[in-house]
Protein backbone atom coordinates (compact mmCIF):
# COMPACT_ATOMS: atom_id res chain seq x y z
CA UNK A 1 -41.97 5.53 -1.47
CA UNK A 2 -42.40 8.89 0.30
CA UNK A 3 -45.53 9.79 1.37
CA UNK A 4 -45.78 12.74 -0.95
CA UNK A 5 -45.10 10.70 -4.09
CA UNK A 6 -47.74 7.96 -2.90
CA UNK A 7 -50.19 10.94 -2.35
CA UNK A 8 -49.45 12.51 -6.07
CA UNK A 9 -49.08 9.24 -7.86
CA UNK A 10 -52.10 10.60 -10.27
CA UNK A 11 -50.75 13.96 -10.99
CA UNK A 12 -49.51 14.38 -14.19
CA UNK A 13 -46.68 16.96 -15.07
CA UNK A 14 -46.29 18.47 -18.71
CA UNK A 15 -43.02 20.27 -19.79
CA UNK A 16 -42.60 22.00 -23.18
CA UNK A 17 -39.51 20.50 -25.24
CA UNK A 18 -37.88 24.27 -24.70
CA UNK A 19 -38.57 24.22 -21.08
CA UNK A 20 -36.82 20.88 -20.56
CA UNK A 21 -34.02 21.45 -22.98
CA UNK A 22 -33.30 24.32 -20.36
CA UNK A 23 -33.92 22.26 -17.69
CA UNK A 24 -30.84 20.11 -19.02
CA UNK A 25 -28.61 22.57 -19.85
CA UNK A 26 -28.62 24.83 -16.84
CA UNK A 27 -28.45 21.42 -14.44
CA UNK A 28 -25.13 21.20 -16.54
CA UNK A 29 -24.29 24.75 -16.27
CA UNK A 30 -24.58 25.21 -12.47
CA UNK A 31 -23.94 21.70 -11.56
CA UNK A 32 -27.23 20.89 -9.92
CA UNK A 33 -29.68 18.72 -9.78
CA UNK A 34 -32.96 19.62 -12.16
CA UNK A 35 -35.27 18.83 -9.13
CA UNK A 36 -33.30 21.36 -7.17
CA UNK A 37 -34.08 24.02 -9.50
CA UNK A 38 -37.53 23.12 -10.20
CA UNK A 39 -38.24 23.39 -6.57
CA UNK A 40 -36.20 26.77 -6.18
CA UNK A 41 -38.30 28.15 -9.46
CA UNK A 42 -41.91 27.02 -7.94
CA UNK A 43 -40.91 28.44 -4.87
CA UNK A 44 -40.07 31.62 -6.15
CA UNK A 45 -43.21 31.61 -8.20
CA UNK A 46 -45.06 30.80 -4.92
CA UNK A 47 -43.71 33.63 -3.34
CA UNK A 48 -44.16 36.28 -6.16
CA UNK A 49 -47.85 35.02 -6.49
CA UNK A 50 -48.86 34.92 -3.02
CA UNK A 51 -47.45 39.02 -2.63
CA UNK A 52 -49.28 39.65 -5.73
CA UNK A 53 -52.57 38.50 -4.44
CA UNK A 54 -51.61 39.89 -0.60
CA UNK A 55 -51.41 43.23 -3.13
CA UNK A 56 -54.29 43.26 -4.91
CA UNK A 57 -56.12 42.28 -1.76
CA UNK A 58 -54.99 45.65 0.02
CA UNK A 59 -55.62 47.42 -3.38
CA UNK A 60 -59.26 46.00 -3.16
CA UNK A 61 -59.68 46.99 0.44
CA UNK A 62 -58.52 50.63 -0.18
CA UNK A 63 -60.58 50.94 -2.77
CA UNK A 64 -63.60 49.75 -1.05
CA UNK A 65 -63.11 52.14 1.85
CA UNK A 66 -61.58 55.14 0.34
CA UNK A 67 -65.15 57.07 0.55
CA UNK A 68 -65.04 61.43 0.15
CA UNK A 69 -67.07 63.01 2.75
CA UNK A 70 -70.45 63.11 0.77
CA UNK A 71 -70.11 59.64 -0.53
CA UNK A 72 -70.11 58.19 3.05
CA UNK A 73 -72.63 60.53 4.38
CA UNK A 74 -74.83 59.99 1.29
CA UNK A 75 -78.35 58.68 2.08
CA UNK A 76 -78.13 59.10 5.90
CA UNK A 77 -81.12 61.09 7.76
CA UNK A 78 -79.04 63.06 10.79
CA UNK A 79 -81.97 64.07 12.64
């Protein structure tokens, strides 16, 4: 057993009926394995995720330093 299987042996997966039923018929349709596209669909979803967060990271960062003049200067003695 590969290592990654012995290490997930407790996770449990749950697929709706619909989600398998077109699981089924697109591994028929294109011909390929329904691991195969699971994998290419999580990795997709991976990707999309990760450059959402990467996005709302930068949005959070410009929107933490995007300061007018008198909000930066506000409260500081210039003597």
């Amino acid at each position: 057993m590969p290592n990654s299987q012995a290490n997930n042996s407790e996770l449990q997966i749950e697929l709706s009926y619909t989600n398998v039923e077109q699981l089924k018929s697109f591994s028929q349709l294109l011909q390929r394995d329904i691991n195969s596209i699971l994998n290419e669909a999580l990795t997709q979803y991976f990707e999309t995720m990760q450059k959402k967060i990467i996005e709302k990271e930068r949005e959070d960062d410009i929107s933490m330093t995007n300061l007018d003049y008198d909000e930066f200067w506000d409260g500081v003695d210039i003597e």
